[in-house]
Protein backbone atom coordinates (compact mmCIF):
# COMPACT_ATOMS: atom_id res chain seq x y z
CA UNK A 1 92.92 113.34 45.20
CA UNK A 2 91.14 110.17 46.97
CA UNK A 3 92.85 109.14 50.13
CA UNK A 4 93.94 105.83 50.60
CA UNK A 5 92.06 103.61 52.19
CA UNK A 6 94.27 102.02 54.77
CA UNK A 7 93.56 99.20 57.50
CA UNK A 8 95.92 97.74 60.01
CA UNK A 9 95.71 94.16 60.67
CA UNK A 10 96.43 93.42 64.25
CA UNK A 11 96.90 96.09 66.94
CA UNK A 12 98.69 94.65 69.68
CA UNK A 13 101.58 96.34 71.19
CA UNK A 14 103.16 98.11 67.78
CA UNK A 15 100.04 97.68 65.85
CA UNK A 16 97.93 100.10 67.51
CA UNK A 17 100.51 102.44 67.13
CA UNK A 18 100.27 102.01 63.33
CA UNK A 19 96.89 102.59 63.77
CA UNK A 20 97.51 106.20 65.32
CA UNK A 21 99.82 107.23 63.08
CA UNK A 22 97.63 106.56 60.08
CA UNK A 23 94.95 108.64 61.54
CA UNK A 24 97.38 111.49 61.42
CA UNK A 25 98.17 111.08 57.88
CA UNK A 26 96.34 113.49 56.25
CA UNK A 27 96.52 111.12 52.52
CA UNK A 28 95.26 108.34 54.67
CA UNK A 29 91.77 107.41 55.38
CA UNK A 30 92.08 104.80 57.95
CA UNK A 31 89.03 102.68 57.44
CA UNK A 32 89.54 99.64 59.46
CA UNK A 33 91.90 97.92 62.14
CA UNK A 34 91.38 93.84 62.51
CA UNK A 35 91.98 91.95 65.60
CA UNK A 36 91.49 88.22 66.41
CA UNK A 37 90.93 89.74 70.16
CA UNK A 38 88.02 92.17 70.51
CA UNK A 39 89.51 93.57 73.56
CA UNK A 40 92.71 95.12 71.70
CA UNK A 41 90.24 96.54 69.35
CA UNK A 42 88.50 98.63 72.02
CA UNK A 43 91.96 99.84 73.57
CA UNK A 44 93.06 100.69 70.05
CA UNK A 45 89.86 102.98 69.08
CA UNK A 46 89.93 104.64 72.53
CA UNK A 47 93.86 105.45 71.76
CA UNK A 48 92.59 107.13 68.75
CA UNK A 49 89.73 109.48 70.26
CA UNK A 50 87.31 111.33 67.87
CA UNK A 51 89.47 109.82 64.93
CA UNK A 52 87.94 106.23 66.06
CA UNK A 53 84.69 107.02 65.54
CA UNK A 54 84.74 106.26 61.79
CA UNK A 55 86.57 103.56 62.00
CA UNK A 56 85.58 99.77 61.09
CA UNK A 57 86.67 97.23 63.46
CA UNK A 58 86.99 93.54 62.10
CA UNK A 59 88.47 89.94 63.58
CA UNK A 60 88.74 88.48 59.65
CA UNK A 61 91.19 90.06 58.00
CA UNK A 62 89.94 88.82 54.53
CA UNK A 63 86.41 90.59 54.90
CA UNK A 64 88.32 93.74 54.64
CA UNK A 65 90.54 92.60 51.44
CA UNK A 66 88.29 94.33 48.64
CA UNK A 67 87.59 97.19 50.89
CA UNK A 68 90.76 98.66 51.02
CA UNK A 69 93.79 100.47 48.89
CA UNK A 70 96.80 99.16 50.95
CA UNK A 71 97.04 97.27 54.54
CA UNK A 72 99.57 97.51 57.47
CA UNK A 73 100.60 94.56 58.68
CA UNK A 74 101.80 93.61 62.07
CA UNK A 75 100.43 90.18 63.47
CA UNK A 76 102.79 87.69 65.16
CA UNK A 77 105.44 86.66 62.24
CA UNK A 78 103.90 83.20 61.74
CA UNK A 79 100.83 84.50 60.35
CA UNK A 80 103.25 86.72 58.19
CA UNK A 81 103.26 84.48 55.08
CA UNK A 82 99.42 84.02 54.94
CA UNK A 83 97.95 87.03 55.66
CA UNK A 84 100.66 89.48 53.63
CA UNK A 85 100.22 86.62 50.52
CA UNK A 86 96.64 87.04 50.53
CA UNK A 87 96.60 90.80 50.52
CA UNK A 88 99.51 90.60 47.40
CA UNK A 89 97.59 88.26 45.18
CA UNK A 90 94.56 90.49 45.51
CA UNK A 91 96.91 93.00 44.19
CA UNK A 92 97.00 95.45 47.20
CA UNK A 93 100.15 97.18 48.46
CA UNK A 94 101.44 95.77 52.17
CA UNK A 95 103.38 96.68 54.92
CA UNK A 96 104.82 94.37 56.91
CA UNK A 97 106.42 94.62 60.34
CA UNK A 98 109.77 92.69 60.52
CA UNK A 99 110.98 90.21 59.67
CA UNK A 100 109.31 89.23 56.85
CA UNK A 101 108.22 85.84 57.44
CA UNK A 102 109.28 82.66 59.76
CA UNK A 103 110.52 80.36 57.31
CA UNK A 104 112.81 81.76 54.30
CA UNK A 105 111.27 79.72 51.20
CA UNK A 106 107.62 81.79 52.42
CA UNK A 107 109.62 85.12 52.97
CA UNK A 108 110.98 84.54 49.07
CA UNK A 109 107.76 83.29 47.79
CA UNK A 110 105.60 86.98 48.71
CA UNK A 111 108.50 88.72 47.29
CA UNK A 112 108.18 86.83 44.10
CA UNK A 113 104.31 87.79 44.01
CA UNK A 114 105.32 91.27 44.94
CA UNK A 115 107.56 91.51 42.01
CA UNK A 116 104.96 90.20 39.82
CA UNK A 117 102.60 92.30 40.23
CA UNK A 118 104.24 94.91 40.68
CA UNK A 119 103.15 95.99 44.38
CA UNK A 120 104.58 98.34 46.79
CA UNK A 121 105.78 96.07 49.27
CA UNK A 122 107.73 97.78 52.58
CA UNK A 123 108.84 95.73 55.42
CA UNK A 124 109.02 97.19 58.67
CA UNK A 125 112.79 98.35 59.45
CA UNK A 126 112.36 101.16 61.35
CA UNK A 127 115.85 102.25 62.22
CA UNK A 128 116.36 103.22 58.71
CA UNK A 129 113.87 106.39 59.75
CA UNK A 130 116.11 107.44 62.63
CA UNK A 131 117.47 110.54 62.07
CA UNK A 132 120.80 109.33 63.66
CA UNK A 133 120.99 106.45 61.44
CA UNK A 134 120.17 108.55 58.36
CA UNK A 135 123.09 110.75 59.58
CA UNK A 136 125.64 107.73 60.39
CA UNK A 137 124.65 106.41 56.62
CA UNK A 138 125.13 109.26 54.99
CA UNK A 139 128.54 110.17 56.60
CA UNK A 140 130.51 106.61 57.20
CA UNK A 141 133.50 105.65 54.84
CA UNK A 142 135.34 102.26 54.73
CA UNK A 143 133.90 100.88 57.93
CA UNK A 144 136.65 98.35 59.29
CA UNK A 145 134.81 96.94 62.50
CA UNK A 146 130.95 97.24 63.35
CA UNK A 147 129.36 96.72 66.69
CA UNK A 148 126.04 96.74 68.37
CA UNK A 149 124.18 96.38 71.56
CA UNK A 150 120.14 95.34 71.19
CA UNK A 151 119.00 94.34 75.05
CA UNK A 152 115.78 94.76 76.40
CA UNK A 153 113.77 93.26 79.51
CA UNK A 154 111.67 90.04 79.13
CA UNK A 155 108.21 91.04 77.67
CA UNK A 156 105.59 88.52 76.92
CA UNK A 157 105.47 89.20 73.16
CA UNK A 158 107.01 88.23 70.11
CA UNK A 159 107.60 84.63 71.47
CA UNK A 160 107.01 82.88 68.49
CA UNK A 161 110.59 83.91 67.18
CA UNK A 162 113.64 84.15 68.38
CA UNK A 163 116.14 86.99 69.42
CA UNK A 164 117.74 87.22 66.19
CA UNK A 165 114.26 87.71 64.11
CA UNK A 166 113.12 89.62 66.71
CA UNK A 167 115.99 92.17 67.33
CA UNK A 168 119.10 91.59 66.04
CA UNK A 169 117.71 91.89 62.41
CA UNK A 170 117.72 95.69 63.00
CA UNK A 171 121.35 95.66 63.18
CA UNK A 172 121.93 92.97 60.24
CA UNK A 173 119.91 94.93 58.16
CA UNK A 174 121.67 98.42 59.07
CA UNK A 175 125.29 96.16 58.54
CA UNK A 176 124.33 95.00 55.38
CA UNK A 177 123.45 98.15 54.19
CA UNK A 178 126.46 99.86 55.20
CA UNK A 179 128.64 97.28 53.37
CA UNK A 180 126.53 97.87 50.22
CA UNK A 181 125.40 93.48 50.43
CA UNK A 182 128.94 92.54 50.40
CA UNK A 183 129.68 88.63 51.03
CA UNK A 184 129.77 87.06 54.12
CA UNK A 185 132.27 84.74 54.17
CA UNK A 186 132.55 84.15 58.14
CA UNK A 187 130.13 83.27 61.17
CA UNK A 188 130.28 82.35 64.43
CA UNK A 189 127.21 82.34 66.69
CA UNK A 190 126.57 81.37 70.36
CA UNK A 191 122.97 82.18 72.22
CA UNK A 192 120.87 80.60 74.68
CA UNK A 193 117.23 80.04 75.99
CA UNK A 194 116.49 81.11 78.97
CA UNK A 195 112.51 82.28 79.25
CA UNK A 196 111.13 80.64 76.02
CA UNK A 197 112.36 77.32 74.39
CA UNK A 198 113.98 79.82 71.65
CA UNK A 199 117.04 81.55 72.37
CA UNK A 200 116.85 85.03 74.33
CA UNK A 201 120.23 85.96 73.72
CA UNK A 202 122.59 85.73 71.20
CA UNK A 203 125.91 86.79 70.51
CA UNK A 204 127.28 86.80 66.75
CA UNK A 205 130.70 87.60 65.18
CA UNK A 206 130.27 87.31 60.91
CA UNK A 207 133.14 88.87 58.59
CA UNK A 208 132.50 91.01 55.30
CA UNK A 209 134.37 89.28 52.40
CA UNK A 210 136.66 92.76 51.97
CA UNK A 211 137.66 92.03 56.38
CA UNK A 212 135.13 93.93 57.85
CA UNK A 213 134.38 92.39 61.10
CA UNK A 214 130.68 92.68 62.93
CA UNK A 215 130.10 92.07 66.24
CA UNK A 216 126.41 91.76 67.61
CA UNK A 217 124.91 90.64 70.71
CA UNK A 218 121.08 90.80 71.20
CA UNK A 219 119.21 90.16 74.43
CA UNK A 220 115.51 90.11 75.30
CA UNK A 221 116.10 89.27 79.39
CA UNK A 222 118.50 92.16 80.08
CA UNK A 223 117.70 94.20 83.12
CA UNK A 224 118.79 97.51 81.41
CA UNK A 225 117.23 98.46 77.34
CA UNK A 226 119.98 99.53 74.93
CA UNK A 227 120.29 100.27 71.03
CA UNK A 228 123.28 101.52 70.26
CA UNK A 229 125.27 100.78 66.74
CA UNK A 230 128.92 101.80 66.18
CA UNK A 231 130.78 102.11 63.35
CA UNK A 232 134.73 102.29 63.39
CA UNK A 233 136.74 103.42 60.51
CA UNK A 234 140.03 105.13 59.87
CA UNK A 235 140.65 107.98 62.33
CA UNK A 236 137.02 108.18 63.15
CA UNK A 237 134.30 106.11 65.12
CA UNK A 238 130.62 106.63 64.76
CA UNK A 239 127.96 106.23 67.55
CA UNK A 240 124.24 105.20 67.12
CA UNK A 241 121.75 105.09 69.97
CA UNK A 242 118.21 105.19 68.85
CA UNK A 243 116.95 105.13 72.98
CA UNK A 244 118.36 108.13 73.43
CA UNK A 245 117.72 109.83 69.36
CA UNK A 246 121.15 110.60 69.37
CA UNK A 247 123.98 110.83 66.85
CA UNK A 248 127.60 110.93 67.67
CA UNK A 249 130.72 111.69 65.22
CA UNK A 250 134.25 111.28 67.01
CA UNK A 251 137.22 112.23 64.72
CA UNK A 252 140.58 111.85 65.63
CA UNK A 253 143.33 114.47 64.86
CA UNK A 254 146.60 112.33 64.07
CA UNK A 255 148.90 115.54 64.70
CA UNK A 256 147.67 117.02 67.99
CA UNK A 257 145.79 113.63 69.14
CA UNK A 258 142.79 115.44 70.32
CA UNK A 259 139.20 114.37 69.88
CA UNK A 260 136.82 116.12 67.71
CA UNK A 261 133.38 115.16 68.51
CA UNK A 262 129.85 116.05 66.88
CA UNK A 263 127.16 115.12 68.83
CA UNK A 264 123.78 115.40 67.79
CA UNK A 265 120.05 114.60 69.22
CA UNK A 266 116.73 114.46 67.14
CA UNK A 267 114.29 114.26 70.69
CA UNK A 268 110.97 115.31 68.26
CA UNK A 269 111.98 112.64 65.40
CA UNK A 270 108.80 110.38 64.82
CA UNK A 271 110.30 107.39 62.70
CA UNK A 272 107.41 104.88 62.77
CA UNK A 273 105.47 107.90 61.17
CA UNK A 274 108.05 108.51 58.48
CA UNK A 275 108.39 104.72 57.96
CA UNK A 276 104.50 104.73 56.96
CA UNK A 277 104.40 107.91 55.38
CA UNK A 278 106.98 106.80 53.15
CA UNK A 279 105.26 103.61 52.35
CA UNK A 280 101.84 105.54 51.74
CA UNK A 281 103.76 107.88 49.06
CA UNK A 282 105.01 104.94 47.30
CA UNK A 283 100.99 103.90 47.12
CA UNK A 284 100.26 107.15 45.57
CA UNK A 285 103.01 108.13 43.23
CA UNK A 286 103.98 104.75 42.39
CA UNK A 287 107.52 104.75 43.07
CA UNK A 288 109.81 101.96 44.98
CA UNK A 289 109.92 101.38 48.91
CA UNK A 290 112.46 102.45 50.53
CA UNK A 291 112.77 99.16 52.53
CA UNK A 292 111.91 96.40 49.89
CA UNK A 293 111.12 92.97 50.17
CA UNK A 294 114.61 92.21 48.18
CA UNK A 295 116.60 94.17 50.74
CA UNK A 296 114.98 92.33 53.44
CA UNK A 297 115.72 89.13 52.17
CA UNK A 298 118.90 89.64 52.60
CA UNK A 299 119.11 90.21 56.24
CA UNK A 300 116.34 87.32 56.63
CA UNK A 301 118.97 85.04 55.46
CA UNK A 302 122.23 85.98 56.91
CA UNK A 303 119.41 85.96 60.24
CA UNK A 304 118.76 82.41 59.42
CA UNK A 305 122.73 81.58 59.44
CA UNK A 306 123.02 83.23 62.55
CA UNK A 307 120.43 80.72 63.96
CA UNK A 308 121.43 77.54 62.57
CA UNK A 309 125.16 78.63 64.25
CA UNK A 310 123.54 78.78 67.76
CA UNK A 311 121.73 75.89 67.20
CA UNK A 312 124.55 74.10 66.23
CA UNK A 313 126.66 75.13 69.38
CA UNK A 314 123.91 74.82 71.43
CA UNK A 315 123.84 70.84 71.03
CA UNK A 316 127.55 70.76 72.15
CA UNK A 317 126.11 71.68 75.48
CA UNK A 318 123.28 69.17 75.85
């Protein structure tokens, strides 16, 4: 069998890591990474050593469109629509790094042409490759209340988005899932710019139609990183935290009211190489994504009713 030809389009801080990965694919030939900036080409062919040395390096992304079997994308999100679209109507399968795109008429629009032409199209929701959060999904019942922490320091990246596109989508995503795309029928939002002109921390409440009640705060100017996700259901709580790879299961014995906890770690999980492998078997054999462009829709929107909430509240304070 022919590997797939594979080339990541822009290699900045998580794209070069795409890049690596690939090279360890042993279906994957990666035959190009593309980068407006020649200078995060050169760091991203010395991270991959002897693997490098066959590999193309390009600034225009659309010499490398007929050259290639699939593409990773992972450019700032406002390039999103245009670069992903191209690749789609020339009838290549993408990957595309979260969230889909920066307006929601553009994100809908590629996942029209994906559905068209039938394309493997996997956006970039890598918690769903924790092993922790594949053991929370496949062991949580009738969640009643949902809660997560996503904080991290100030980094000078991603700044053409807010913190809801940028982290709290994760979480949505994850929530969503959980309640199988139930209704939302309540939000409340608050957040606040403090480095960029966007807001760097949020805080949202939202309510599942059947009373399941969400509560998510996201920060990108914390001192101290956290990502943990908890689940609470009857007689049992469930606790995420993808920092530390670690799965924990506390059960609650109504008769002797003791505690019965399962912990678990997964230190040598590599998700963002599971999240591609996955999308590079879906090249090959044809079959659906397990992150699809329909499923992030979703999340894109309920992110984009999150955001017109803060916005909303933030005028009462100007």
């Amino acid at each position: 069998m022919n590997k797939v030809k594979v080339a990541v389009i822009g290699v900045g801080h998580l794209g070069r890591f795409h890049a690596k990965k690939f090279a360890e694919i042993p279906e994957v030939e990666l035959l190009a990474i593309v980068d407006i900036n020649p200078e995060r080409i050169k760091e991203t062919l010395n991270l991959l050593g002897e693997k490098g040395s066959s590999v193309k390096a390009f600034t225009d992304y659309k010499e490398i469109i007929s050259l290639v079997d699939a593409v990773s994308i992972a450019t700032p999100t406002i390039t999103h629509y245009e670069i992903a679209k191209d690749f789609l109507k020339a009838g290549k399968p993408v990957f595309l790094e979260k969230p889909l795109a920066h307006e929601l008429k553009l994100a809908e629009e590629l996942v029209e042409i994906s559905i068209k032409k039938n394309l493997p199209f996997q956006i970039g929701y890598i918690e769903r490759f924790q092993e922790a959060v594949k053991n929370l999904l496949q062991n949580i019942k009738d969640s009643l209340f949902i809660e997560a922490h996503r904080l991290s320091s100030f980094a000078e990246r991603n700044l053409d988005i807010d913190v809801i596109l940028d982290l709290m989508i994760h979480d949505l995503d994850l929530a969503l899932l959980i309640k199988n795309y139930k209704r939302v029928e309540f939000i409340h939002a608050v957040g606040a710019p403090l480095f960029t002109k966007l807001p760097d921390i949020v805080n949202a409440r939202i309510v599942f139609e059947d009373g399941t009640t969400c509560n998510f705060t996201a920060s990108r100017i914390s001192l101290n990183k956290q990502r943990k996700f908890r689940v609470f259901s009857k007689g049992a709580y469930y606790v995420v935290d993808t920092l530390e790879k670690s799965y924990l299961e506390v059960k609650v014995d109504p008769q002797s009211r003791e505690y019965k906890l399962n912990k678990k770690s997964y230190p040598e999980s590599d998700p963002l190489k599971e999240e591609l492998e996955s999308f590079v078997r879906s090249v090959i054999n044809g079959k659906k994504v397990k992150v699809s462009g329909e499923e992030a829709l979703k999340s894109l929107e309920l992110a984009f009713q999150i955001k017109k909430q803060v916005e909303e509240n933030l005028k009462k304070f100007l």
